[in-house]
Protein backbone atom coordinates (compact mmCIF):
# COMPACT_ATOMS: atom_id res chain seq x y z
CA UNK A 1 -32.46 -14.63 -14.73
CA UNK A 2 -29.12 -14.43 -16.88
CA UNK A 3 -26.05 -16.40 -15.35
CA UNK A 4 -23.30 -14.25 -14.81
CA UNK A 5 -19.71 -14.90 -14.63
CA UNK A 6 -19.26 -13.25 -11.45
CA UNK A 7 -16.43 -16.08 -10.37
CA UNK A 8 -14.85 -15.25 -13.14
CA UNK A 9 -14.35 -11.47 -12.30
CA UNK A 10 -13.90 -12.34 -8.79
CA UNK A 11 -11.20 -14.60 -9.54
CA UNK A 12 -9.71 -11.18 -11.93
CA UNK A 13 -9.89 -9.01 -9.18
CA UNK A 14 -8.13 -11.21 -7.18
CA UNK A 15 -5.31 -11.05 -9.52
CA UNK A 16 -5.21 -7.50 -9.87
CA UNK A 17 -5.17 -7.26 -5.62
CA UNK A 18 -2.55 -9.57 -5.91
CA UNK A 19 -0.85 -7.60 -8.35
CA UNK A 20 -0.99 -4.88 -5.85
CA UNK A 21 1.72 -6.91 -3.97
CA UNK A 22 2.87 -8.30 -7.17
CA UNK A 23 3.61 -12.18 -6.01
CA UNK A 24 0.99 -13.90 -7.95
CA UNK A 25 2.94 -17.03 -7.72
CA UNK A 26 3.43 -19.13 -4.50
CA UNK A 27 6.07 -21.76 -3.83
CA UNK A 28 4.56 -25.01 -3.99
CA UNK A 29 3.76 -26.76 -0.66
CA UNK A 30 4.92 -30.40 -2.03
CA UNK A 31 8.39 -31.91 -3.79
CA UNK A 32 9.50 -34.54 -4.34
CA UNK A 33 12.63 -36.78 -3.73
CA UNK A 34 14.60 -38.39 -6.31
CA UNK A 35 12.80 -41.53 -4.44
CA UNK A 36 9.57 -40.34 -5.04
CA UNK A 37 9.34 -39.38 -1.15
CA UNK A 38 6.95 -35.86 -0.55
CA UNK A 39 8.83 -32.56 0.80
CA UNK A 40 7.26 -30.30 2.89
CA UNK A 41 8.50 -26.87 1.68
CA UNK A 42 7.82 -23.71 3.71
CA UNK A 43 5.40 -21.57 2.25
CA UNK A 44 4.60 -17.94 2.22
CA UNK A 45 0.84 -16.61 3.47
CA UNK A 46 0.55 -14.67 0.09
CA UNK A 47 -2.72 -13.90 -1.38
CA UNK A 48 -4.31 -15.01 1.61
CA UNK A 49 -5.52 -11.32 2.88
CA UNK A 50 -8.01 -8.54 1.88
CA UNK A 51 -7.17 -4.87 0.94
CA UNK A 52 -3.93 -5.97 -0.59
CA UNK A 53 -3.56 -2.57 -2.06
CA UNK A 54 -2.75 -1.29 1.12
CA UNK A 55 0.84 -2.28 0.86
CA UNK A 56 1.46 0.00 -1.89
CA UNK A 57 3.59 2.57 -0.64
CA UNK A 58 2.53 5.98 -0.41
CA UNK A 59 4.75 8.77 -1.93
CA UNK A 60 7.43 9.32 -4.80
CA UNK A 61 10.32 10.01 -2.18
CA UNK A 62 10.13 6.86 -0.04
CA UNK A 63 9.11 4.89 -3.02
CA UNK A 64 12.81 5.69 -4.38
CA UNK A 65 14.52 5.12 -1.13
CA UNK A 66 13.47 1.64 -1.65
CA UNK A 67 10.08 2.11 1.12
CA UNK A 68 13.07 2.60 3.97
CA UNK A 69 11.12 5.58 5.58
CA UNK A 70 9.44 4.23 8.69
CA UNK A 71 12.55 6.37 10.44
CA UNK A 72 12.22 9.29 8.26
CA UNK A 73 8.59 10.00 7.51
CA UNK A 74 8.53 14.04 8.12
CA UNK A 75 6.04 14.97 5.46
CA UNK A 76 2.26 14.12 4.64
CA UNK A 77 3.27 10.46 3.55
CA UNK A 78 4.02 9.64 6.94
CA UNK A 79 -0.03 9.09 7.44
CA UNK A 80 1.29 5.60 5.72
CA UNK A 81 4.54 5.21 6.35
CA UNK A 82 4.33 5.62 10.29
CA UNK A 83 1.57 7.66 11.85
CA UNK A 84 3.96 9.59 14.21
CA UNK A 85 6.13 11.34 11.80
CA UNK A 86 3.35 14.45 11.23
CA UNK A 87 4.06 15.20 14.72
CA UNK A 88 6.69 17.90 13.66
CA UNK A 89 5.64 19.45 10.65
CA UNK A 90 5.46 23.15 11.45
CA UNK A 91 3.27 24.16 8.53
CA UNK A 92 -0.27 22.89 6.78
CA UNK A 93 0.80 20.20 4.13
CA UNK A 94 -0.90 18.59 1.14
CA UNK A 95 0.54 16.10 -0.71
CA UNK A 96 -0.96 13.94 -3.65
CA UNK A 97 0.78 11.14 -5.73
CA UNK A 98 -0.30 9.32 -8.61
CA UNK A 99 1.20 6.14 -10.05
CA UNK A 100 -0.09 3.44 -12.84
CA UNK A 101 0.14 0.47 -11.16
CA UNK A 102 0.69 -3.34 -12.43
CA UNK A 103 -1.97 -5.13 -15.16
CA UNK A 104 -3.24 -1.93 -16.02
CA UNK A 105 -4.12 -0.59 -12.68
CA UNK A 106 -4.31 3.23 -11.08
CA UNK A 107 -3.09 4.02 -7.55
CA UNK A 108 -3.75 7.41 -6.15
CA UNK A 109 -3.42 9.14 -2.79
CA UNK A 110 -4.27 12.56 -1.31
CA UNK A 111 -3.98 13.56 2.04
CA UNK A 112 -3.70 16.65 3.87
CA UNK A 113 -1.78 17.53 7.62
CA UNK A 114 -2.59 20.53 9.84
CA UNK A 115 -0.21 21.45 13.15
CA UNK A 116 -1.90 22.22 16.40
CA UNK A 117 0.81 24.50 17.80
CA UNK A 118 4.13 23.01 18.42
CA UNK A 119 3.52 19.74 19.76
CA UNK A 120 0.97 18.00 17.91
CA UNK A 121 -0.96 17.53 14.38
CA UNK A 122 -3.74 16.07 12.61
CA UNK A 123 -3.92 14.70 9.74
CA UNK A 124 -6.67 12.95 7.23
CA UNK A 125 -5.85 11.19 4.09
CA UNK A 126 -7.73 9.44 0.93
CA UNK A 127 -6.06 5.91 -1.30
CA UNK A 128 -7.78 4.88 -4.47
CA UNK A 129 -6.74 1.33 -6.42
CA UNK A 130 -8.44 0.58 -9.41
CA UNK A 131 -8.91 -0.92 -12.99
CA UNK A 132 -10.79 0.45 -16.28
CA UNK A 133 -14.53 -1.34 -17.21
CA UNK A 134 -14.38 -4.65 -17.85
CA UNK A 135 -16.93 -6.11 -20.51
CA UNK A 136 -19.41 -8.09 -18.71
CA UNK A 137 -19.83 -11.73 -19.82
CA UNK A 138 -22.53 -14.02 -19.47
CA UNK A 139 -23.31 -17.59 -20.48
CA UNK A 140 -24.83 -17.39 -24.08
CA UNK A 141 -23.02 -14.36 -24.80
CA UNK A 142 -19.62 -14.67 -23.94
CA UNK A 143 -18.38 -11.79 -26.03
CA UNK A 144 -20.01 -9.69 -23.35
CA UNK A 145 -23.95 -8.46 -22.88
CA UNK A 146 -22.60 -4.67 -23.87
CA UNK A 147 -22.40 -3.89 -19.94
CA UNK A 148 -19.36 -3.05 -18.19
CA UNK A 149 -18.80 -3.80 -14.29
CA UNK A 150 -15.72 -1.94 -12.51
CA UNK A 151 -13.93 -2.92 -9.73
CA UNK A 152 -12.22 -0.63 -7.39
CA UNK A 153 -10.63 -0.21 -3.79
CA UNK A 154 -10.23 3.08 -1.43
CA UNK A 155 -9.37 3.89 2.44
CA UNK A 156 -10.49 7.31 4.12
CA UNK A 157 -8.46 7.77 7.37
CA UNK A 158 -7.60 10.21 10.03
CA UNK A 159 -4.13 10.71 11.86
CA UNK A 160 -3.53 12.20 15.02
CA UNK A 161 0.55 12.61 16.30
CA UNK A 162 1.94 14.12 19.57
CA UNK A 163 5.24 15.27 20.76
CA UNK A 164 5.68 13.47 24.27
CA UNK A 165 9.35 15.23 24.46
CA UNK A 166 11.95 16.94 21.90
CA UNK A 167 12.70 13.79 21.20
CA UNK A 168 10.30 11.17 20.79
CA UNK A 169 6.71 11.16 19.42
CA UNK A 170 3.77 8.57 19.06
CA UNK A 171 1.27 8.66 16.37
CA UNK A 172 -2.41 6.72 15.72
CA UNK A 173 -4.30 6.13 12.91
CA UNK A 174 -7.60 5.23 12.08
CA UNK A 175 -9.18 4.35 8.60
CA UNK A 176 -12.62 2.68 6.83
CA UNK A 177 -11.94 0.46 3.93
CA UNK A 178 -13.82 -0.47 1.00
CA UNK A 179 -13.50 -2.75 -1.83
CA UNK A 180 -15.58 -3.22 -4.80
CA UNK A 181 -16.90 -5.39 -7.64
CA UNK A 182 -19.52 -4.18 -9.71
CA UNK A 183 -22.11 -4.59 -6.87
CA UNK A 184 -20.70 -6.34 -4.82
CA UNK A 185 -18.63 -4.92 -2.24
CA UNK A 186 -16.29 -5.56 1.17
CA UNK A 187 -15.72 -2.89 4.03
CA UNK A 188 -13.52 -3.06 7.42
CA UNK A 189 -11.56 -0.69 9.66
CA UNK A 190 -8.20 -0.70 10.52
CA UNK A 191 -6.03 1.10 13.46
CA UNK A 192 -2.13 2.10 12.81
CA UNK A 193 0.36 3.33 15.60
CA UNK A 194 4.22 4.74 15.37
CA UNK A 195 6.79 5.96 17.42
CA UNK A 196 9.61 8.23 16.21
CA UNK A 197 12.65 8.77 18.54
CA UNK A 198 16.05 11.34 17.61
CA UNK A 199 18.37 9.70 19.75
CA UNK A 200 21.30 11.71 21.26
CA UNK A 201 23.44 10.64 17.90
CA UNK A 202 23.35 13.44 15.63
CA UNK A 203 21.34 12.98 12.87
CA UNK A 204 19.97 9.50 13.88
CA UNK A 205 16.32 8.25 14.32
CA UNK A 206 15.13 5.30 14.82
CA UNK A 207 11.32 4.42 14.54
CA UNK A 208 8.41 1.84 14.58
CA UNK A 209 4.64 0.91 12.84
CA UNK A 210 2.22 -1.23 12.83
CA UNK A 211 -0.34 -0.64 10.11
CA UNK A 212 -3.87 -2.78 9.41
CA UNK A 213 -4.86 -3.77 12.31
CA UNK A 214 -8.59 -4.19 12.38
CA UNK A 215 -11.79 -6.70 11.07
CA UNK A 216 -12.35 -9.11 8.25
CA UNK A 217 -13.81 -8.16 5.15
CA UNK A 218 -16.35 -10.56 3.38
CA UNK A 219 -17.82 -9.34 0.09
CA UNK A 220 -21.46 -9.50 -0.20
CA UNK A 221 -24.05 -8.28 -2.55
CA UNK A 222 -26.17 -8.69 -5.44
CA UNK A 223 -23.85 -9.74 -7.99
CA UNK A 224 -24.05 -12.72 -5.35
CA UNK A 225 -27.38 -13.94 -6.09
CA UNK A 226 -27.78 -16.73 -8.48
CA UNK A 227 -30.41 -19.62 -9.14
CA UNK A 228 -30.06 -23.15 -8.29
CA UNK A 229 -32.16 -26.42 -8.98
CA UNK A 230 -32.13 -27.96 -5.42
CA UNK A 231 -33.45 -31.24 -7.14
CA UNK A 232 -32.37 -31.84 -10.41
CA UNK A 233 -33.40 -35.82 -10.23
CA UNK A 234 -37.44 -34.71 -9.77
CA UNK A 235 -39.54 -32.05 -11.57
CA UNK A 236 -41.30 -29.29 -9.71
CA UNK A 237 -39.31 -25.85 -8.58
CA UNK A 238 -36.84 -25.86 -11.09
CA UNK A 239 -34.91 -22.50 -9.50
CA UNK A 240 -34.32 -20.99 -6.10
CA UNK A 241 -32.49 -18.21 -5.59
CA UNK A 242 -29.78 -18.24 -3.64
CA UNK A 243 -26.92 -16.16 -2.49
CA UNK A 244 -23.20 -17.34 -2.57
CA UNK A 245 -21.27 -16.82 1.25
CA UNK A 246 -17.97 -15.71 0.26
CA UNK A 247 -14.82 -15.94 2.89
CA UNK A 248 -13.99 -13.78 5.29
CA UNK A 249 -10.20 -12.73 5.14
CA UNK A 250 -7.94 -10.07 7.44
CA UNK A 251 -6.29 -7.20 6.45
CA UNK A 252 -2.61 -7.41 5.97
CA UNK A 253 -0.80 -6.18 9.09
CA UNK A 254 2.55 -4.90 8.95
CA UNK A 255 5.18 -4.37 11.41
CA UNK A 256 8.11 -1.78 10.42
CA UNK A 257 11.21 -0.77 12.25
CA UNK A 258 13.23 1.26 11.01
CA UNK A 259 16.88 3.19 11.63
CA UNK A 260 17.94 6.56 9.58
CA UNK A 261 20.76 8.53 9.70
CA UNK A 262 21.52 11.74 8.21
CA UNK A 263 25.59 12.91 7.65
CA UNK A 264 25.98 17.15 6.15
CA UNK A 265 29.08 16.88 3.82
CA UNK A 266 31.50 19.63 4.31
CA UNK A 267 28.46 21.99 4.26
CA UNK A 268 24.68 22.16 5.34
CA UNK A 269 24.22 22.58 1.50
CA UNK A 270 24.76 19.16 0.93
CA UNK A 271 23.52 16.35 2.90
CA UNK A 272 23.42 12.22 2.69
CA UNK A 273 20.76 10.07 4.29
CA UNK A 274 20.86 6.90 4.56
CA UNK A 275 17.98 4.31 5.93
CA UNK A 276 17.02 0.85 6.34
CA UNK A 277 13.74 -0.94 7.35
CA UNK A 278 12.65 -4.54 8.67
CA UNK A 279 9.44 -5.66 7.26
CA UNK A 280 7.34 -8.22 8.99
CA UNK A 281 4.07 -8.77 7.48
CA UNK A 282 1.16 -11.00 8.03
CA UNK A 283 0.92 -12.44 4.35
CA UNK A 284 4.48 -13.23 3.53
CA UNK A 285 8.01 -13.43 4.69
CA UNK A 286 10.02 -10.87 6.45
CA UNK A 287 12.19 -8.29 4.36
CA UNK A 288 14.43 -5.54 4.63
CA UNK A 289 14.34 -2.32 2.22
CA UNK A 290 17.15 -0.06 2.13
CA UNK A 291 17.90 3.32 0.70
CA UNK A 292 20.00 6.30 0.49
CA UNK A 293 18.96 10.51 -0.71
CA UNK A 294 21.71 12.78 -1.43
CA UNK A 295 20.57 16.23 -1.23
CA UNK A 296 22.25 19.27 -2.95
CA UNK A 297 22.05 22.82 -2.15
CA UNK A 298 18.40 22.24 -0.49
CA UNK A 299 16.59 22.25 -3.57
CA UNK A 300 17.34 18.88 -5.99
CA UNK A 301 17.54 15.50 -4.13
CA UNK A 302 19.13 12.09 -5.82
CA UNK A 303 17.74 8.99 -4.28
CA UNK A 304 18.22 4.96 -4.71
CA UNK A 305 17.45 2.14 -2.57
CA UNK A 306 16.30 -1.54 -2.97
CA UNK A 307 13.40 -3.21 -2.01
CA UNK A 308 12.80 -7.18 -0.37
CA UNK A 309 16.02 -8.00 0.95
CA UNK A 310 16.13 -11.64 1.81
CA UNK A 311 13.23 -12.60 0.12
CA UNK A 312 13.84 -15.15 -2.63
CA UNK A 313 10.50 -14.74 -4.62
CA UNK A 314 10.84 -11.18 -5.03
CA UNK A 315 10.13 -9.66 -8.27
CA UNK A 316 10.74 -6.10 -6.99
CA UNK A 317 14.13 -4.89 -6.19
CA UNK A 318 15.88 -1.37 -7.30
CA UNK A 319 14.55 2.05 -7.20
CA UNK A 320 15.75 5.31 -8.01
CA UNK A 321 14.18 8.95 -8.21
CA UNK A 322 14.42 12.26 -7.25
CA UNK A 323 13.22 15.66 -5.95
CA UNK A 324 12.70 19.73 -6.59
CA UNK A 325 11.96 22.03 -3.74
CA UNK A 326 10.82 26.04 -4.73
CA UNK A 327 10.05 28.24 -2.42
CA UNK A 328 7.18 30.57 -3.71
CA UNK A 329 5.28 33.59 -2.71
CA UNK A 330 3.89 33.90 1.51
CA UNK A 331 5.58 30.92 2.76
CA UNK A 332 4.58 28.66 0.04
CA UNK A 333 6.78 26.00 -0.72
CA UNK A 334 6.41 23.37 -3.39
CA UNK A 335 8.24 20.08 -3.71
CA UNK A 336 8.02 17.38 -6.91
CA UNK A 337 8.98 14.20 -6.36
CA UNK A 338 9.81 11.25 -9.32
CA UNK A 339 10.32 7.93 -8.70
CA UNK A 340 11.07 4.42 -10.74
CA UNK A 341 11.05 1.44 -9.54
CA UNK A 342 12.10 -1.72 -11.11
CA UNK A 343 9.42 -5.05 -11.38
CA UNK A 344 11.08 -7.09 -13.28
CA UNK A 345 8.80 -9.01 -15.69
CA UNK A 346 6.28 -6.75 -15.05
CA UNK A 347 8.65 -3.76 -16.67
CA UNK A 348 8.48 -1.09 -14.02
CA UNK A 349 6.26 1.53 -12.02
CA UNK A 350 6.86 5.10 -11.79
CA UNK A 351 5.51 7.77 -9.13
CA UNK A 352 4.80 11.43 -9.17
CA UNK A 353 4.43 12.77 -5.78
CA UNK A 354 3.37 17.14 -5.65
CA UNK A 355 3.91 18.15 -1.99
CA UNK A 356 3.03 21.83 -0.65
CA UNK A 357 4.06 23.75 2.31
CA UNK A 358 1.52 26.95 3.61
C-alpha cells in the first residue's frame, strides 16, 4: 500500500482550526534571565481543543458590535450567542450568514426559529467551516497522486427558550458535531444554556451562556491505517497493518456574561445601544468585547465595537458594520446585515448576515 502524508494534512487542518480562533502562536513556556536562570511564563490553553470553529461568531450584527451580544441576542443568532434570547421573538425567523474566513476558509450558518405562543420558541440551526481540495501527496510523488482530500467541520443543533416571567427567560441547547479529513473523521455533542433578564432599569438587560459543554472528539478512520515493519533487524513479515490512536481533546467551553443598555435620543426614531461582554473560555485567557449600534429612523443601523480586551496576544480587535430593515408584503420583513472586522496580519473578515421576519 502507498504511504500517505496523512500527518501532514492533519497537522494543516490543525492550522486552519486554529485559524478559526486565529492565535496560531503561543507564548513560550520558558525565558531566560540575563543569568541564564529559566522563567516560568504563564501560558494560554490555545490550540489545545477540538471544534475550534465553534468560536466563530454567528451573525453580521453582533460580529460588528465587537461579539458583545450575550445581553442582546433577540433574533435567530441568539441559537449561538445565548440560547435564551429566541424566547421573545413573536414571529417565524430565518436567518443565514456567510463569511470567508482566515487561510482561505468558508464559514456558513443557517438556522431557523418558530414561537409557540407567547411564552416560548424553538429553534434549530446548521454551521459549516471548511477549506477547498487539497492535492493529495504521497511519498514518491510528492507533487500529488492527482487525488484531492477535503477537510471540513459542521454542527446541527436544536434550541428550545421559555419565558419564566416578563422579565427573565432561560434557554437550552443541544447540538452533534462533526469534523472531517478526507476519511477520517471526529464527532461529539455539546449542551448550551442562557438566561436573559430586563431588569427594572429601562432599557437594561443583563444576561449569561455557557456554550460546548459535552464529550471528546478523537478522529478515527481509514486514512489512519498504515503499515509497519514490527522487526526491521530480522526478515520474515515485512508489514503489518496498523492503525494510528489519535488524542482525544474537549470542546471549547465558553462562559459569557454580558450587560446591554439601550438609551432613545430625543425620539423613538433614533436609538443608541451600547453592550459589553466577559469572555471566559476553556482554551485561552479571559476577554472582554465591547460594542455600540446607533439606529436611525428604524430602518439603517451604524455599529462598532472591539473585540479581546485585555488580552495581549490578540490579533483581532475593531469592528464596524451595519444594517437595512424593509418591511415587505403580509408581514414580511427583511433585514441585511454587513460587517468588517479587523485581523490584523491576516487583513480582515467580512460578514453578510440576510434575516427574515413571517
Amino acid at each position: 500500500m502507498q504511504k500517505l502524508f496523512m500527518p501532514a494534512q492533519l497537522r494543516y487542518w490543525s492550522m486552519v482550526n486554529a485559524a478559526a480562533l486565529m492565535y496560531l502562536v503561543q507564548p513560550s513556556l520558558l525565558a531566560q534571565k540575563s543569568d541564564g536562570q529559566p522563567v516560568v511564563q504563564s501560558v494560554s490553553n490555545v490550540g489545545t481543543n477540538a471544534a475550534a470553529f465553534l468560536q466563530i461568531g454567528i451573525g453580521a450584527r453582533a460580529s460588528a458590535m465587537g461579539g458583545a451580544y450575550v445581553a442582546l441576542a433577540d433574533d435567530g443568532t441568539a441559537m449561538y450567542w445565548n440560547p435564551a434570547g429566541i424566547s421573545r421573538l413573536g414571529k417565524v425567523e430565518a436567518v443565514f450568514t456567510y463569511s470567508d474566513w482566515l487561510v482561505d476558509t468558508r464559514h456558513a450558518y443557517a438556522g431557523i426559529v418558530f414561537p409557540l405562543g407567547t411564552v416560548a420558541s424553538i429553534g434549530a440551526h446548521f454551521t459549516s467551516f471548511g477549506m477547498p481540495e487539497q492535492p493529495v501527496r504521497t511519498i514518491g510523488q510528492e507533487e500529488g497522486t492527482g487525488e484531492t482530500y477535503s477537510a471540513g467541520d459542521l454542527a446541527l443543533g436544536v434550541t428550545f427558550a421559555y419565558n419564566f416571567t416578563d422579565r427573565f427567560s432561560i434557554g437550552f441547547g443541544a447540538k452533534y458535531i462533526n469534523q472531517r479529513i478526507w476519511h477520517t473523521s471526529a464527532h461529539g455533542f455539546a449542551l448550551d444554556i442562557g438566561a436573559l433578564y430586563r431588569t427594572q432599569w429601562e432599557g437594561l438587560n443583563m444576561g449569561f451562556s455557557l456554550t460546548n459543554f459535552g464529550t471528546n472528539m478523537q478522529l478515527s478512520g481509514r486514512d489512519l491505517l498504515n503499515a509497519v515493519d514490527p522487526d526491521k533487524n530480522n526478515s520474515g513479515v515485512e508489514n503489518i497493518n496498523v492503525n494510528y490512536s489519535t488524542s482525544e481533546f474537549p470542546l471549547p467551553l465558553v462562559f459569557r456574561f454580558g450587560v446591554s443598555q439601550h438609551v432613545d435620543i430625543m425620539t423613538d426614531d433614533q436609538r443608541l445601544t451600547v453592550s459589553a461582554d466577559v469572555l471566559h473560555p476553556s482554551n485561552n485567557v479571559e476577554s472582554i468585547n465591547v460594542g455600540m449600534e446607533f439606529a436611525l429612523y428604524k430602518t439603517i443601523d451604524f455599529r462598532a465595537g472591539y473585540e479581546s480586551l485585555f488580552d495581549q496576544d490578540r490579533i483581532n480587535g475593531l469592528t464596524l458594520g451595519f444594517g437595512v430593515h424593509t418591511a415587505l408584503f403580509s408581514g414580511l420583513a427583511t433585514y441585511f446585515d454587513y460587517a468588517y472586522a479587523d485581523w490584523g496580519v491576516f487583513n480582515s473578515v467580512q460578514r453578510l448576515s440576510l434575516r427574515m421576519t413571517f
